[in-house]
PDB file of N, CA and C in Angstrom:
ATOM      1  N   UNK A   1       0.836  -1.173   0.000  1.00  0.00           N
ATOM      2  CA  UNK A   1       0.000   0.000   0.000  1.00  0.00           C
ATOM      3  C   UNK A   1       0.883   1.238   0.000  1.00  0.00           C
ATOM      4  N   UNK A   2       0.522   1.971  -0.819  1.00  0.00           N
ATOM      5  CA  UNK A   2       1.142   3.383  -0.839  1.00  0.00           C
ATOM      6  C   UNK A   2       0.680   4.393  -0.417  1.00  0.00           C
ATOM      7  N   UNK A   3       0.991   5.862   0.787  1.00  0.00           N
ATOM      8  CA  UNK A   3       0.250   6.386   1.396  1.00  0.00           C
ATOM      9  C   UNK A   3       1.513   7.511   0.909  1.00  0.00           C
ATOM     10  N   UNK A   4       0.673   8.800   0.692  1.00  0.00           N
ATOM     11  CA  UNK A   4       0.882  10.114  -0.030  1.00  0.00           C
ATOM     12  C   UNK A   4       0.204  11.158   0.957  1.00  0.00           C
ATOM     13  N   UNK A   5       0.929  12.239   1.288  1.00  0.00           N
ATOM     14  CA  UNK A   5       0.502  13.453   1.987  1.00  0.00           C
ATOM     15  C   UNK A   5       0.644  14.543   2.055  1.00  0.00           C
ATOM     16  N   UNK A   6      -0.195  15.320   1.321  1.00  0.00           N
ATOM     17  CA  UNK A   6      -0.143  16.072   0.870  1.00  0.00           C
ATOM     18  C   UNK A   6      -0.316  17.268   1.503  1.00  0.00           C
ATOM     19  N   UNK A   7       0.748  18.617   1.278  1.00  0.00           N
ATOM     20  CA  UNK A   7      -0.120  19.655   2.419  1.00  0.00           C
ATOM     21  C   UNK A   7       0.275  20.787   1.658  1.00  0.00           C
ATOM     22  N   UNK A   8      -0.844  22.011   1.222  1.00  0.00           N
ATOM     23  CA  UNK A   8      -0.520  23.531   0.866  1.00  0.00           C
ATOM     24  C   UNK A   8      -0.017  23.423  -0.318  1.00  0.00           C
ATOM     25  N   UNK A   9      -0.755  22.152  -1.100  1.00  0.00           N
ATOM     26  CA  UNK A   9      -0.387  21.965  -2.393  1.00  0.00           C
ATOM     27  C   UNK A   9      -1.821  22.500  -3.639  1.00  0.00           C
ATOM     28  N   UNK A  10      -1.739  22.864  -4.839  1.00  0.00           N
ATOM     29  CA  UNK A  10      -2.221  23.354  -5.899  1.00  0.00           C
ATOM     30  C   UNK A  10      -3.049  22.077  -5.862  1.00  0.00           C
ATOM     31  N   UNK A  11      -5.020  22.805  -5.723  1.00  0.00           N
ATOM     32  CA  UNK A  11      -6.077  21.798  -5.947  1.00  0.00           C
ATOM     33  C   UNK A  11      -6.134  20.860  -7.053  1.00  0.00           C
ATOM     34  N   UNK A  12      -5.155  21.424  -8.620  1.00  0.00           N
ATOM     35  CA  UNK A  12      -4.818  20.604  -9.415  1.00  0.00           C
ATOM     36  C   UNK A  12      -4.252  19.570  -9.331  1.00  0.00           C
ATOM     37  N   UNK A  13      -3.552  19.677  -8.105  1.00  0.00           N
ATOM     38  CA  UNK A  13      -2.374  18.119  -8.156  1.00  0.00           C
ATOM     39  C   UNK A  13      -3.309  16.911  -7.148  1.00  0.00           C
ATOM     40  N   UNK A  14      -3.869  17.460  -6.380  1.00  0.00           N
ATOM     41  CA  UNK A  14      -4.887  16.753  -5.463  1.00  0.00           C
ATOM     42  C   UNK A  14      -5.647  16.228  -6.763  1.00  0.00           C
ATOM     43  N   UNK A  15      -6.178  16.860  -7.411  1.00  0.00           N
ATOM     44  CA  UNK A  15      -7.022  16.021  -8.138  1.00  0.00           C
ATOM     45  C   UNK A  15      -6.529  15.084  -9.260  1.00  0.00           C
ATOM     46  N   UNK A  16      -5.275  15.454  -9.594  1.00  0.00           N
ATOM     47  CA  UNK A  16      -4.857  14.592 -10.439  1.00  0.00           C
ATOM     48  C   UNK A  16      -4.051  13.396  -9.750  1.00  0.00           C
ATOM     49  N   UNK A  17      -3.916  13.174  -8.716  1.00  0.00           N
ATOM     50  CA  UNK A  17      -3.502  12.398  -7.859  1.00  0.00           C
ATOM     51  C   UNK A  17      -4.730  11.483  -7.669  1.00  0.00           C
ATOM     52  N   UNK A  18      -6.105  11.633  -7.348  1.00  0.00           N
ATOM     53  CA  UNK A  18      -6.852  10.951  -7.395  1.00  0.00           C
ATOM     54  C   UNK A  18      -7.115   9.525  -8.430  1.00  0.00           C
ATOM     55  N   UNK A  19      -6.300  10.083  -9.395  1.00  0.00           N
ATOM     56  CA  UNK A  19      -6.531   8.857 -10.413  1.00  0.00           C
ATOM     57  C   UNK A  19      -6.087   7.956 -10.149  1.00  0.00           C
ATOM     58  N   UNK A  20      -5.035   7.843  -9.062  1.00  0.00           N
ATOM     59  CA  UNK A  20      -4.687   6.702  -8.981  1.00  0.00           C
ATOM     60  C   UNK A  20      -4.716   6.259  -7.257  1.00  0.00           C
ATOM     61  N   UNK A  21      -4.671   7.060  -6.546  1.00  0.00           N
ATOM     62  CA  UNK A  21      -5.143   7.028  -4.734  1.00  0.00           C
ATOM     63  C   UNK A  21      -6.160   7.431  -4.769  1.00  0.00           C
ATOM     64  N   UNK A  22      -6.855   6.842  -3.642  1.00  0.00           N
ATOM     65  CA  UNK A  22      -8.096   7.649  -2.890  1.00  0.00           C
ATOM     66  C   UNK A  22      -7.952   8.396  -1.950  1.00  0.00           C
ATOM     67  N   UNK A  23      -8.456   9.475  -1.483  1.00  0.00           N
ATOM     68  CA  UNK A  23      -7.978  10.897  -0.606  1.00  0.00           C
ATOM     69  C   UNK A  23      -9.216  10.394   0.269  1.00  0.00           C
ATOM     70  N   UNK A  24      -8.740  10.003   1.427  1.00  0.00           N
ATOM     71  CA  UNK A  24      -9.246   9.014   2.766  1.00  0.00           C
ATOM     72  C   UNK A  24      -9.513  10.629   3.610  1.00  0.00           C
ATOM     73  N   UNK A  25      -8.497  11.703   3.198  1.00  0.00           N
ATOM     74  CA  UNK A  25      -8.723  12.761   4.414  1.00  0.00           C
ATOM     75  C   UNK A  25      -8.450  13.793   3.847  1.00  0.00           C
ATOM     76  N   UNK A  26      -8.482  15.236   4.581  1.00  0.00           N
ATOM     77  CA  UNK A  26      -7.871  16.227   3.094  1.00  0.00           C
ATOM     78  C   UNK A  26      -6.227  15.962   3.180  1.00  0.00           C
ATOM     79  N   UNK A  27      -6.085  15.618   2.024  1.00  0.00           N
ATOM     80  CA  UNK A  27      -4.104  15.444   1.831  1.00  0.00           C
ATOM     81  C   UNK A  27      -4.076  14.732   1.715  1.00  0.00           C
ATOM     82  N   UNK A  28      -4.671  13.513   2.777  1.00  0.00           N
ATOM     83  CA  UNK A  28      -4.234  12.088   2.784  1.00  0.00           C
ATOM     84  C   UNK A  28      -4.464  11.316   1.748  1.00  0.00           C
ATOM     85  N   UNK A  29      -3.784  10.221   0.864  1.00  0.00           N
ATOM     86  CA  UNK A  29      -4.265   9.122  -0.288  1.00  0.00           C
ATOM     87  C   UNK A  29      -3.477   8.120  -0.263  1.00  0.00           C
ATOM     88  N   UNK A  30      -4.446   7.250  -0.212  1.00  0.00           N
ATOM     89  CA  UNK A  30      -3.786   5.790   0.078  1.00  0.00           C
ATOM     90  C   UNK A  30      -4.411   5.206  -1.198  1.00  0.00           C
ATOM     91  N   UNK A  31      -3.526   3.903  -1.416  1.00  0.00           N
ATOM     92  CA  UNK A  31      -3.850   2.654  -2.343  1.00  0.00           C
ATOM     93  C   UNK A  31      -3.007   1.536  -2.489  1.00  0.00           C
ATOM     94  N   UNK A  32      -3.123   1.224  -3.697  1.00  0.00           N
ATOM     95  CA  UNK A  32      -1.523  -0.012  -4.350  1.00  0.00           C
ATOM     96  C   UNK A  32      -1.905   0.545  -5.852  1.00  0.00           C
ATOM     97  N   UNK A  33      -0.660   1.301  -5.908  1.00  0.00           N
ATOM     98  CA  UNK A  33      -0.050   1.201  -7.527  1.00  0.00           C
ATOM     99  C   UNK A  33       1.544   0.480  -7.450  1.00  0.00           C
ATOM    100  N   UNK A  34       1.707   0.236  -8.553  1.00  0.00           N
ATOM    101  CA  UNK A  34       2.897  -0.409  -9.369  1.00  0.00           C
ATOM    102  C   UNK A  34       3.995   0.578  -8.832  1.00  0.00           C
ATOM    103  N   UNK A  35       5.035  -0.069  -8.724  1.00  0.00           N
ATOM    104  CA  UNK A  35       6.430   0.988  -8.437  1.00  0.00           C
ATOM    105  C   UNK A  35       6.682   2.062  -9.834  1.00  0.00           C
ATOM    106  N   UNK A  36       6.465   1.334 -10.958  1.00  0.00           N
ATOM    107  CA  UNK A  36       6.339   2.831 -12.344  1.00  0.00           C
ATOM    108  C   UNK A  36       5.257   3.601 -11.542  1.00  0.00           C
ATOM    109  N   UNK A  37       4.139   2.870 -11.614  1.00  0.00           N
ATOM    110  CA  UNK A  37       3.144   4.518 -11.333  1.00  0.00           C
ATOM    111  C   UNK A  37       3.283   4.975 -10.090  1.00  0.00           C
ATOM    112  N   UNK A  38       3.827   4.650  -8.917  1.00  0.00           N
ATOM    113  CA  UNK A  38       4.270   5.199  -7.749  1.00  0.00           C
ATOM    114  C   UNK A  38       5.879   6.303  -8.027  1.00  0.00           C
ATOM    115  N   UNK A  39       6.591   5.955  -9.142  1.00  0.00           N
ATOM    116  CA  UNK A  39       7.815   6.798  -9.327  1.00  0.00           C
ATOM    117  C   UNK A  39       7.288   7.897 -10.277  1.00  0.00           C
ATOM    118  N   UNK A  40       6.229   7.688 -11.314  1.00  0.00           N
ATOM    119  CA  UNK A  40       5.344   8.454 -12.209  1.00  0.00           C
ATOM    120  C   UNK A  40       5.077   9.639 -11.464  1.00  0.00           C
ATOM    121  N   UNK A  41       4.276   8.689 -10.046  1.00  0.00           N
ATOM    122  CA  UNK A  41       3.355  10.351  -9.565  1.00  0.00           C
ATOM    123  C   UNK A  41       4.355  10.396  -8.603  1.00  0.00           C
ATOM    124  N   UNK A  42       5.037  10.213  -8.186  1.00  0.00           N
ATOM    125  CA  UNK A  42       5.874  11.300  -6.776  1.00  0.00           C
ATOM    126  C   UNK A  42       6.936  12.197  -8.224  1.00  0.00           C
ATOM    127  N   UNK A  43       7.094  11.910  -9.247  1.00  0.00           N
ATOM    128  CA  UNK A  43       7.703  12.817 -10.306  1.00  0.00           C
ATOM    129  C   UNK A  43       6.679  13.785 -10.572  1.00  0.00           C
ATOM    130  N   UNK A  44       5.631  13.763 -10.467  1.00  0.00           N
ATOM    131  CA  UNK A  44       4.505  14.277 -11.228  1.00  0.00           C
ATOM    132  C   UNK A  44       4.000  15.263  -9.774  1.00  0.00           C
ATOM    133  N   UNK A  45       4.230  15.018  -8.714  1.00  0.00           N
ATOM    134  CA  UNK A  45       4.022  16.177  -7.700  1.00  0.00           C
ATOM    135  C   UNK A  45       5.117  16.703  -7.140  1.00  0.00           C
ATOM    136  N   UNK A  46       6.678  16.282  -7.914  1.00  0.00           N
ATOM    137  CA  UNK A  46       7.506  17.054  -7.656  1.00  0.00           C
ATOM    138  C   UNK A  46       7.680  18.535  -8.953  1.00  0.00           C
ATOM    139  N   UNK A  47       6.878  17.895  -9.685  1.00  0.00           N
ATOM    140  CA  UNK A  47       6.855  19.362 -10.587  1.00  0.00           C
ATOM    141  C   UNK A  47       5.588  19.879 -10.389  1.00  0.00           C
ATOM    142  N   UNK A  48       4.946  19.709  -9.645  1.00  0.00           N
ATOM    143  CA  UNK A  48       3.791  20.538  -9.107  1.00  0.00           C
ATOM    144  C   UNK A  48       3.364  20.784  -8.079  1.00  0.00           C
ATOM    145  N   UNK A  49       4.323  20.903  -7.449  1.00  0.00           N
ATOM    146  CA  UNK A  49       4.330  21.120  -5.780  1.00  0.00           C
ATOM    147  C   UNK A  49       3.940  22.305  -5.646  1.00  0.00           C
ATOM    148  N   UNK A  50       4.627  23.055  -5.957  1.00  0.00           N
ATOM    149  CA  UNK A  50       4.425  24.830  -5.496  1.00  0.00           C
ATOM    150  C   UNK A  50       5.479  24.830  -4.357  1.00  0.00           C
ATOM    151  N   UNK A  51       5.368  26.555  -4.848  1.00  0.00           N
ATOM    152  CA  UNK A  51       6.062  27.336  -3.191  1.00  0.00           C
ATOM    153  C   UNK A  51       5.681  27.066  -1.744  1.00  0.00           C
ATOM    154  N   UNK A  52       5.764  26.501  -0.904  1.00  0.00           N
ATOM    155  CA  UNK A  52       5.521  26.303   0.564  1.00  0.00           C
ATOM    156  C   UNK A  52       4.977  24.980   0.331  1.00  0.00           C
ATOM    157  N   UNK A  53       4.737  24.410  -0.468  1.00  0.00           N
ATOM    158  CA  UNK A  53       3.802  22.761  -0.429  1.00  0.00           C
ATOM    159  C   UNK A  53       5.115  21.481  -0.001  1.00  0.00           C
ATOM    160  N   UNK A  54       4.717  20.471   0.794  1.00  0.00           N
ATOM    161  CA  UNK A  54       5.241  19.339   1.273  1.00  0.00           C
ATOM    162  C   UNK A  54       4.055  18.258   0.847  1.00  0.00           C
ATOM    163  N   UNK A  55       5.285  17.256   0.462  1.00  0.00           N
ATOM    164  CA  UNK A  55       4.858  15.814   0.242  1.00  0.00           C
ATOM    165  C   UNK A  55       5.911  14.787   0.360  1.00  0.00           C
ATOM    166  N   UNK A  56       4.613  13.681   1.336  1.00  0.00           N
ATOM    167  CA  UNK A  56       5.166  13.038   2.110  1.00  0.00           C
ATOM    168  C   UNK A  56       4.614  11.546   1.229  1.00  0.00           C
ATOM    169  N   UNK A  57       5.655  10.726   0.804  1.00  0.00           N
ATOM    170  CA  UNK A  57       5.298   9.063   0.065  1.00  0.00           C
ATOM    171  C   UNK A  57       5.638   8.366   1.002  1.00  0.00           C
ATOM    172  N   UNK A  58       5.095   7.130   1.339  1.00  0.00           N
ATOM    173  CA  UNK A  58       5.373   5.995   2.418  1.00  0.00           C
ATOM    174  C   UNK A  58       4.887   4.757   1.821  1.00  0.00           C
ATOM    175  N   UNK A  59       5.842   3.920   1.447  1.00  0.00           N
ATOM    176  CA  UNK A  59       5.691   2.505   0.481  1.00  0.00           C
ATOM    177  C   UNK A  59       5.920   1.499   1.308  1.00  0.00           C
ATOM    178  N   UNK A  60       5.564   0.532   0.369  1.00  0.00           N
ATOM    179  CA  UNK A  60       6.473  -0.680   0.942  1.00  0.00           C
ATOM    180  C   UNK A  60       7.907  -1.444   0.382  1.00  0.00           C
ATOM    181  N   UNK A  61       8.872  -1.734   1.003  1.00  0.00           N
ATOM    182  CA  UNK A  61      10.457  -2.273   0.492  1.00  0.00           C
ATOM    183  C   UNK A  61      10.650  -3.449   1.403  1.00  0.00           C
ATOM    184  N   UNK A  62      11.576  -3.835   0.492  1.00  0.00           N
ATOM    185  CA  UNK A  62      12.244  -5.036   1.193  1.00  0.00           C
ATOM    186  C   UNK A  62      13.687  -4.406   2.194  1.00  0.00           C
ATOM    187  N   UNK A  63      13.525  -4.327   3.187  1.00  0.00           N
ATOM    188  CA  UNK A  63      14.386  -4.085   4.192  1.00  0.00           C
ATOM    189  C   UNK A  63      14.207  -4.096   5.254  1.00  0.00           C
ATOM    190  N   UNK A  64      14.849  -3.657   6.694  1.00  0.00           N
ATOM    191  CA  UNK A  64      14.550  -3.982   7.728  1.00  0.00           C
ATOM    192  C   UNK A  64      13.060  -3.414   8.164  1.00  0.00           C
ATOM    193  N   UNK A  65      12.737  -2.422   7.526  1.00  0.00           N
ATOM    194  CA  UNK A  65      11.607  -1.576   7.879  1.00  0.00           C
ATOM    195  C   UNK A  65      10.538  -1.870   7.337  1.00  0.00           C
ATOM    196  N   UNK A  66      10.564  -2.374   6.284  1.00  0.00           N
ATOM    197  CA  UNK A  66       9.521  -3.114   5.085  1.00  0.00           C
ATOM    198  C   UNK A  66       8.794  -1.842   5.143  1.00  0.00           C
ATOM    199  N   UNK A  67       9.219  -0.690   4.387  1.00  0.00           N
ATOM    200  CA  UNK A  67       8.651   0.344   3.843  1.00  0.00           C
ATOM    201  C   UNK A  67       9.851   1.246   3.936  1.00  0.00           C
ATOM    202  N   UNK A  68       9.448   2.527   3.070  1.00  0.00           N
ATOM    203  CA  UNK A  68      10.583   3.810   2.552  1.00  0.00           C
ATOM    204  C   UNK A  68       9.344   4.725   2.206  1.00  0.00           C
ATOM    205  N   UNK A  69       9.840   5.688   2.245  1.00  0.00           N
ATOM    206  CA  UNK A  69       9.732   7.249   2.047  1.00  0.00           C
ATOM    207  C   UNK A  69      10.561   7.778   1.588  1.00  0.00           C
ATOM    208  N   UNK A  70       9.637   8.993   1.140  1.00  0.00           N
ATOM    209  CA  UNK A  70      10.496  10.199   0.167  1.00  0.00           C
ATOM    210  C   UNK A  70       9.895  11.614   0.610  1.00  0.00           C
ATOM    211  N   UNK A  71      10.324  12.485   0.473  1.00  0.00           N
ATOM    212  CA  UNK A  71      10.062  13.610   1.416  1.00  0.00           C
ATOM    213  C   UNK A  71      10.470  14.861   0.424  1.00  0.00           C
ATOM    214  N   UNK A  72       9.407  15.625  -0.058  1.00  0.00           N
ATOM    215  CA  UNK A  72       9.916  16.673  -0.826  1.00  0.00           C
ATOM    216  C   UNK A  72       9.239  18.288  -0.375  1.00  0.00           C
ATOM    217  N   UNK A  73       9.825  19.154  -0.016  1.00  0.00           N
ATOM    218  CA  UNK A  73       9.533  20.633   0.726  1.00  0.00           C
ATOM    219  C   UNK A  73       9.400  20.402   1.990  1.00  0.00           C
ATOM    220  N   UNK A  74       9.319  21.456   2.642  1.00  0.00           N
ATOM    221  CA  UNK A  74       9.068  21.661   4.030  1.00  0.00           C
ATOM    222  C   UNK A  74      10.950  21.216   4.874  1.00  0.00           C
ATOM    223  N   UNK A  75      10.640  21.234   5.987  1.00  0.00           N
ATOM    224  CA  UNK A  75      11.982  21.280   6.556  1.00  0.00           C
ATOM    225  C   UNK A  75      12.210  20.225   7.113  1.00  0.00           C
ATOM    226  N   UNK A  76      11.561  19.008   7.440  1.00  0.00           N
ATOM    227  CA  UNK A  76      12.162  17.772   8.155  1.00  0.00           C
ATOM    228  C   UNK A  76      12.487  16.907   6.710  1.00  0.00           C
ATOM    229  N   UNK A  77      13.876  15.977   7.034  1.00  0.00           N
ATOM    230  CA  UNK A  77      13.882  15.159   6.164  1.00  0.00           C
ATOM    231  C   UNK A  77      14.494  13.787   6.781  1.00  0.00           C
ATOM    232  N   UNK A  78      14.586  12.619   5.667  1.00  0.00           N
ATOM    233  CA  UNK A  78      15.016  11.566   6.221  1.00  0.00           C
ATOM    234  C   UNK A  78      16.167  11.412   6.282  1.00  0.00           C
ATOM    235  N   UNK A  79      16.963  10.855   7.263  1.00  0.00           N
ATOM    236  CA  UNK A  79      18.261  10.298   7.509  1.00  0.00           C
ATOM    237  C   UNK A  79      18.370   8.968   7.420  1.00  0.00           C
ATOM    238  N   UNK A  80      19.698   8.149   7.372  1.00  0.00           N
ATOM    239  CA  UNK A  80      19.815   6.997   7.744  1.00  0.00           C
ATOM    240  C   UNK A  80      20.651   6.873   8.764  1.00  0.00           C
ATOM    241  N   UNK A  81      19.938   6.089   9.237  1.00  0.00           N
ATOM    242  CA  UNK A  81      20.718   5.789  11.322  1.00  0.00           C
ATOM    243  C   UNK A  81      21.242   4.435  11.390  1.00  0.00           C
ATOM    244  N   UNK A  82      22.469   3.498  11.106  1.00  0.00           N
ATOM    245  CA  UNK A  82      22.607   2.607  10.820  1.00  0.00           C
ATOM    246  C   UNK A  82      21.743   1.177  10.334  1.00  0.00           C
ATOM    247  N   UNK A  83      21.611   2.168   9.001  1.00  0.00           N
ATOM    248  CA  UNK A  83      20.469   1.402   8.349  1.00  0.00           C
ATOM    249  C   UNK A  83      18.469   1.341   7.984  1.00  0.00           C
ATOM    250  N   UNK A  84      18.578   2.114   8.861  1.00  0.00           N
ATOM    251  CA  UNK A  84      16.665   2.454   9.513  1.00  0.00           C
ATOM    252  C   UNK A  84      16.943   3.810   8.848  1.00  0.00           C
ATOM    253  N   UNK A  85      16.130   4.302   8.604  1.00  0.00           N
ATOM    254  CA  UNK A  85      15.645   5.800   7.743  1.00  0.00           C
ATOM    255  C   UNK A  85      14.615   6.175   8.787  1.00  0.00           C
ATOM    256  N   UNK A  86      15.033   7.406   9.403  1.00  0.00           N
ATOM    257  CA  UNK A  86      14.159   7.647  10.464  1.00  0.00           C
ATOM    258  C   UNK A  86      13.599   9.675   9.535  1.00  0.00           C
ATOM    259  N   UNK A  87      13.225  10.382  10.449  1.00  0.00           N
ATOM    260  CA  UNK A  87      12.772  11.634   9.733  1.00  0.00           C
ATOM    261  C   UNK A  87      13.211  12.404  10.860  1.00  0.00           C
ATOM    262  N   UNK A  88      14.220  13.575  10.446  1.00  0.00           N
ATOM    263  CA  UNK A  88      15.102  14.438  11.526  1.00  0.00           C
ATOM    264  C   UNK A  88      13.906  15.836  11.285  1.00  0.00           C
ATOM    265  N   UNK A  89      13.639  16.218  12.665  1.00  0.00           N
ATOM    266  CA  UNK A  89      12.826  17.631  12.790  1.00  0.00           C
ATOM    267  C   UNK A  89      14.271  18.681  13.104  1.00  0.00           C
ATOM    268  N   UNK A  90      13.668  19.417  12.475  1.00  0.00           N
ATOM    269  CA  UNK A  90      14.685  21.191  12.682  1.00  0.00           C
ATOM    270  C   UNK A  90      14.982  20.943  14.003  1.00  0.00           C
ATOM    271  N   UNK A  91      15.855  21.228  14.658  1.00  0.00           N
ATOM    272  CA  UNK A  91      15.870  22.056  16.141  1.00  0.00           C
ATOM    273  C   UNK A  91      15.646  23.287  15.939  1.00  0.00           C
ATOM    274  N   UNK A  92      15.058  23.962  17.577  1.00  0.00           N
ATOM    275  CA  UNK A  92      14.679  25.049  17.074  1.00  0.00           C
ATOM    276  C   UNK A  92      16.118  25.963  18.429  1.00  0.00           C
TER     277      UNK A  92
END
């Protein structure tokens, strides 16, 4: 299952995102697409993100975590911590 989250993004990309997730909440869209159409659309809302918009992908992989993310705008991102991909917040 693939889960997408969307925030302070252009009503166009929400809706064109629908074609292939269902939007369970505002932002939120979950489903199962194919790893092409999961690399398709996180390409396809990295050129339509906008100024101030974050999006958040959460899949499934073969590794210790049996899932990955990708993280594009906003200020937290992922690290790797011997091996585990965790998500580092700003200090303030």
């Amino acid at each position: 299952m693939t889960v997408l989250v969307l925030t302070a993004v252009p009503v166009g990309l929400r809706g064109h995102i629908t074609r292939w997730l269902l939007e369970i909440a505002p932002g939120v869209f979950v489903g199962t697409v194919t790893a092409r159409v999961r690399d398709l659309m996180w390409q396809r809302v990295n050129e339509h993100l906008g100024e101030g918009g974050r999006a958040v992908m959460v899949y499934p992989a073969r590794n210790e975590q049996g899932l990955a993310f990708k993280v594009v705008g906003g200020t937290w991102e992922p690290v790797d911590f011997e091996g585990l991909t965790l998500i580092r917040k700003p200090s303030r």
